[in-house]
N, C-alpha and C. Protein backbone atom coordinates (compact mmCIF):
# COMPACT_ATOMS: atom_id res chain seq x y z
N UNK A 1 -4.95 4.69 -15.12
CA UNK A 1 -4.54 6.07 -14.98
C UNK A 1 -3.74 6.22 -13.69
N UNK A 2 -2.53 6.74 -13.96
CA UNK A 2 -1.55 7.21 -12.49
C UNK A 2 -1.85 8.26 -11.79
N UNK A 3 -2.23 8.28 -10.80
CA UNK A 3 -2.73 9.55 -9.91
C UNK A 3 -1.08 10.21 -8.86
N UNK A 4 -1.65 10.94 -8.70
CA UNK A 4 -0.06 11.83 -7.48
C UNK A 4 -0.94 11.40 -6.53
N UNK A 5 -0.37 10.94 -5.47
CA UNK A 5 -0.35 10.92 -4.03
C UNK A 5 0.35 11.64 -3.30
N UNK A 6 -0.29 11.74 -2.13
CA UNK A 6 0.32 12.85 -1.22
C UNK A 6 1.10 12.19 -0.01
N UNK A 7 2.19 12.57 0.84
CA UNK A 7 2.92 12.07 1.64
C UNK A 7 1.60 11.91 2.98
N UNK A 8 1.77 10.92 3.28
CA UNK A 8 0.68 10.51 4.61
C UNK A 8 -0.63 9.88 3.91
N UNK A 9 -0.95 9.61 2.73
CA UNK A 9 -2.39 9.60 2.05
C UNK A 9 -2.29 8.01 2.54
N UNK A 10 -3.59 7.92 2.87
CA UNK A 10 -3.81 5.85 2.89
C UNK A 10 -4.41 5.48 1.41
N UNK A 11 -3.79 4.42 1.06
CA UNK A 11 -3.46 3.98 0.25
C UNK A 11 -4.05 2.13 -0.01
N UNK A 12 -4.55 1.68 -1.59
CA UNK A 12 -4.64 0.47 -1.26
C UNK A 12 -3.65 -0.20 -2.49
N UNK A 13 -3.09 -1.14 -2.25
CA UNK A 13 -2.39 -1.53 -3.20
C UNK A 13 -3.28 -2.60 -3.83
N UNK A 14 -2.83 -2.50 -5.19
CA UNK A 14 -3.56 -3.52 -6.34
C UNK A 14 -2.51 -4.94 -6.97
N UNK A 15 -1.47 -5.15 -6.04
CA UNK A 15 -0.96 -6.28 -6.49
C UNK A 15 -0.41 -7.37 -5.11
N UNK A 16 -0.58 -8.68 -5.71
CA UNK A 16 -0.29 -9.48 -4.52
C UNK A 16 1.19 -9.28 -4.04
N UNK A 17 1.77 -9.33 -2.95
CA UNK A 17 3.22 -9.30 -2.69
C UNK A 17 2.83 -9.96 -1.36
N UNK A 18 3.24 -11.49 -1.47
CA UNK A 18 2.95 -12.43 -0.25
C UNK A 18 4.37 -12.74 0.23
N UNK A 19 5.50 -12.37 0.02
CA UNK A 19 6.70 -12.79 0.63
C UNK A 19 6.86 -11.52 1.37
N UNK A 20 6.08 -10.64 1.64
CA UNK A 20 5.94 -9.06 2.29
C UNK A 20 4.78 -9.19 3.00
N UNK A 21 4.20 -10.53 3.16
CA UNK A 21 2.62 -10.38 3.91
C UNK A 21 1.96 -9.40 3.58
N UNK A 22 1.41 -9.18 2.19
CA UNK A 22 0.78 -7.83 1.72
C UNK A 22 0.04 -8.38 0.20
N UNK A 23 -1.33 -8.50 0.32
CA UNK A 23 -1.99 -8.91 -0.62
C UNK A 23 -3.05 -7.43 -1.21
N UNK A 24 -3.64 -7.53 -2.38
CA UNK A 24 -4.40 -6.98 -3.61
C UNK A 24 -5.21 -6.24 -2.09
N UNK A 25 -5.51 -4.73 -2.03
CA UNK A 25 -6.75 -4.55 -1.43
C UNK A 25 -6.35 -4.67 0.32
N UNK A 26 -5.05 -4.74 0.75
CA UNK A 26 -4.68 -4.31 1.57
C UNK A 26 -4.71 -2.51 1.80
N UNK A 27 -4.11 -1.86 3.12
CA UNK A 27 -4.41 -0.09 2.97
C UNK A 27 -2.49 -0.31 3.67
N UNK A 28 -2.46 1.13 3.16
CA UNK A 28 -1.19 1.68 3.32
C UNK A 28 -1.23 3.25 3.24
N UNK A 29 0.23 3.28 3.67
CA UNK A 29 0.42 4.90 3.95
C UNK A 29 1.55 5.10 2.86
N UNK A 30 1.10 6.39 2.30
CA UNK A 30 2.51 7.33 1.79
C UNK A 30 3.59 7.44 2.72
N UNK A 31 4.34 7.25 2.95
CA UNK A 31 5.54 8.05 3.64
C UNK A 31 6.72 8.35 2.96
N UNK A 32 6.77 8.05 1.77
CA UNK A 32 8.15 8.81 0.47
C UNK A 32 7.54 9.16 -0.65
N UNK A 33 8.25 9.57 -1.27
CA UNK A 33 7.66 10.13 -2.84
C UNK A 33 8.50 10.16 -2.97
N UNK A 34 9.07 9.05 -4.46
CA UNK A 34 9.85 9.46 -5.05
C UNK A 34 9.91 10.07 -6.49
N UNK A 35 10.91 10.75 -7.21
CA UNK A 35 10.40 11.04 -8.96
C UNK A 35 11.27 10.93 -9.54
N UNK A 36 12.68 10.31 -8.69
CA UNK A 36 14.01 9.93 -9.99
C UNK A 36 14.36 8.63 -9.38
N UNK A 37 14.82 7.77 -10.36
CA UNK A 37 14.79 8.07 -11.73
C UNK A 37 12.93 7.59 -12.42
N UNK A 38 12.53 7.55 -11.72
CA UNK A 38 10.78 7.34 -12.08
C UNK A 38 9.80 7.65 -11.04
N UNK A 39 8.54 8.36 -11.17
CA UNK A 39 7.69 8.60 -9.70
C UNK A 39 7.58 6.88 -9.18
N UNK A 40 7.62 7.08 -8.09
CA UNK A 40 7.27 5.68 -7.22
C UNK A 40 7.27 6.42 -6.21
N UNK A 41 6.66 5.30 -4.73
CA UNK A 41 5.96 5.62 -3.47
C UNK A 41 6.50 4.58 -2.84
N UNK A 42 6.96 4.87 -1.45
CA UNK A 42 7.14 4.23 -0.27
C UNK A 42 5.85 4.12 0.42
N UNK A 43 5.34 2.70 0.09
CA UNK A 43 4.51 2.62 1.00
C UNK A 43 4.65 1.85 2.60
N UNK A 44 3.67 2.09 3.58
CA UNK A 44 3.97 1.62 4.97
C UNK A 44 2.73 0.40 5.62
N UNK A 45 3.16 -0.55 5.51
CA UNK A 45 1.77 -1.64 5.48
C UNK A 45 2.07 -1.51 7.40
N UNK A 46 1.43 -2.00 8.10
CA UNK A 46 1.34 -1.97 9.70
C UNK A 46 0.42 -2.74 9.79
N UNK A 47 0.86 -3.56 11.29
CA UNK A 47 -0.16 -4.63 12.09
C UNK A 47 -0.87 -3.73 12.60
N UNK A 48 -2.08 -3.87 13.31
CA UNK A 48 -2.87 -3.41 13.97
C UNK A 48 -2.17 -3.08 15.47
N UNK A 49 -0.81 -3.39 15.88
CA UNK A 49 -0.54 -2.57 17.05
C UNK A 49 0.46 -1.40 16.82
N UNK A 50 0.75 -1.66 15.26
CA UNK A 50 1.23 0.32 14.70
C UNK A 50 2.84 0.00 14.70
N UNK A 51 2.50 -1.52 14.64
CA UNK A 51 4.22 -2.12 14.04
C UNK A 51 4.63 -1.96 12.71
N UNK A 52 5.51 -1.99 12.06
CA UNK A 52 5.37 -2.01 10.91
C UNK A 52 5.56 -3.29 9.93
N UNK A 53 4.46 -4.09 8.99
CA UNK A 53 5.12 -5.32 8.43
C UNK A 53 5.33 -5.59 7.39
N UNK A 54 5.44 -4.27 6.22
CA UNK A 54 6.39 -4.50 5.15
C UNK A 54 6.49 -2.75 5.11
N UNK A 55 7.31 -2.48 3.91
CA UNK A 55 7.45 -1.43 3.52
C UNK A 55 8.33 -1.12 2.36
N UNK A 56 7.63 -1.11 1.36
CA UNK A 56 7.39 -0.95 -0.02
C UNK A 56 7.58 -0.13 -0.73
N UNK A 57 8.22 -0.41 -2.25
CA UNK A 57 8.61 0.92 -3.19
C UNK A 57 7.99 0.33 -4.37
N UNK A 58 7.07 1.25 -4.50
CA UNK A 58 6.05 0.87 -5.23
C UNK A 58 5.58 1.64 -6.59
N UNK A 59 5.23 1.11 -7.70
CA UNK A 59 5.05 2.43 -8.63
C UNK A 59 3.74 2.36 -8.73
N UNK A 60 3.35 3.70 -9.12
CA UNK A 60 1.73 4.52 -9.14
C UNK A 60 0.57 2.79 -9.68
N UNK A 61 1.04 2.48 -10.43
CA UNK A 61 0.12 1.33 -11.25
C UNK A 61 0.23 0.66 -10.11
N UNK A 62 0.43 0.34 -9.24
CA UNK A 62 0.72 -0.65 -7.80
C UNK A 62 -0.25 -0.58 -6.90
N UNK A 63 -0.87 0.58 -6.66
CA UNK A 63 -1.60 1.60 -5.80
C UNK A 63 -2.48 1.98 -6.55
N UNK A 64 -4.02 2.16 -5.14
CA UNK A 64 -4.89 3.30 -6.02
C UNK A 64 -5.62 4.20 -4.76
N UNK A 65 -6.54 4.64 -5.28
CA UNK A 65 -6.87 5.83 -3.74
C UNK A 65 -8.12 5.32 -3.44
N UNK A 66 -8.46 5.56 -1.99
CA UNK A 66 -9.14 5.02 -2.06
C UNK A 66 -10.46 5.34 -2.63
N UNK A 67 -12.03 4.46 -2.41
CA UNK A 67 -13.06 4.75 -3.10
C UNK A 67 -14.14 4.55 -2.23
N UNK A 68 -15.57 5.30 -2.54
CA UNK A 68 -16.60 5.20 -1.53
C UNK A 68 -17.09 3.86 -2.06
N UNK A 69 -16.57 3.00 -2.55
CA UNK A 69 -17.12 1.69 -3.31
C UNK A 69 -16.10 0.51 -2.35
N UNK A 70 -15.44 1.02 -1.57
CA UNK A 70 -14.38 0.31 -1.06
C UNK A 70 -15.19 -0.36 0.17
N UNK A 71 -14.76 -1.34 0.69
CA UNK A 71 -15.27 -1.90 1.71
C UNK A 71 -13.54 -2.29 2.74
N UNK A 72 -13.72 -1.60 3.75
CA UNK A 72 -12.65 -2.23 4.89
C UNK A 72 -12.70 -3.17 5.92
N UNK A 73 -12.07 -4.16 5.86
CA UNK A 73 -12.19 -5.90 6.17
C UNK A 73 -10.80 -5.84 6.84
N UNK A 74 -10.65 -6.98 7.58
CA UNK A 74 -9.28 -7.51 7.87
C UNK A 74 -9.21 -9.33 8.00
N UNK A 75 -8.09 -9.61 8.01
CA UNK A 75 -7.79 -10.99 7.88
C UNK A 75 -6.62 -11.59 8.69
N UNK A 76 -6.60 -12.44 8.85
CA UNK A 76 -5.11 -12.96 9.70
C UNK A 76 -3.90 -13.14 8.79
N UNK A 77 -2.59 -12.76 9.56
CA UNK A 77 -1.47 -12.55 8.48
C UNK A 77 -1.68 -13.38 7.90
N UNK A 78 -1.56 -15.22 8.38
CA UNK A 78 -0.89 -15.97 7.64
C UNK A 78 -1.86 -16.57 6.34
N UNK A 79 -3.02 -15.77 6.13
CA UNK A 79 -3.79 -16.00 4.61
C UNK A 79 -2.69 -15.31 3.77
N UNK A 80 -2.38 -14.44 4.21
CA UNK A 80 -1.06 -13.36 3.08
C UNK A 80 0.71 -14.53 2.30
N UNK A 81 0.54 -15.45 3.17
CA UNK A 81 1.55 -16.10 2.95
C UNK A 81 1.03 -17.32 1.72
């Protein structure tokens, strides 16, 4: 099911994208919305010093919101590669 997201919402994506250092279950930010010619989302992946290290156009099936079932972890980039 495709949900609307809101501009600024954190976000986790559900697919691997390792040439973007960005794997399944990573968090991200809204920062676009798009709806032509199809809804999709700019998402904003960031290092932990608020750099930015990919940034993504993504459609709804890509993404999900998050859940109180979720657990938040981190890992070193280069497992993403």
């Amino acid at each position: 099911m495709d949900f609307n997201y809101d501009l600024f919402e954190t976000v986790v994506i559900t697919a691997n994208m390792p040439d973007h250092g960005v794997l399944a279950g990573d968090l991200g930010a809204v920062v676009d919305v798009h709806s032509r010619p199809q809804r999709a989302y700019e998402v904003e992946f960031v290092n932990p010093d608020g750099t930015t290290r990919a940034l993504l156009t993504l459609a709804p099936s890509q993404i999900r919101k998050l859940s109180l079932g979720d657990v938040l972890t981190t890992r070193q980039l280069p497992l993403a590669a």
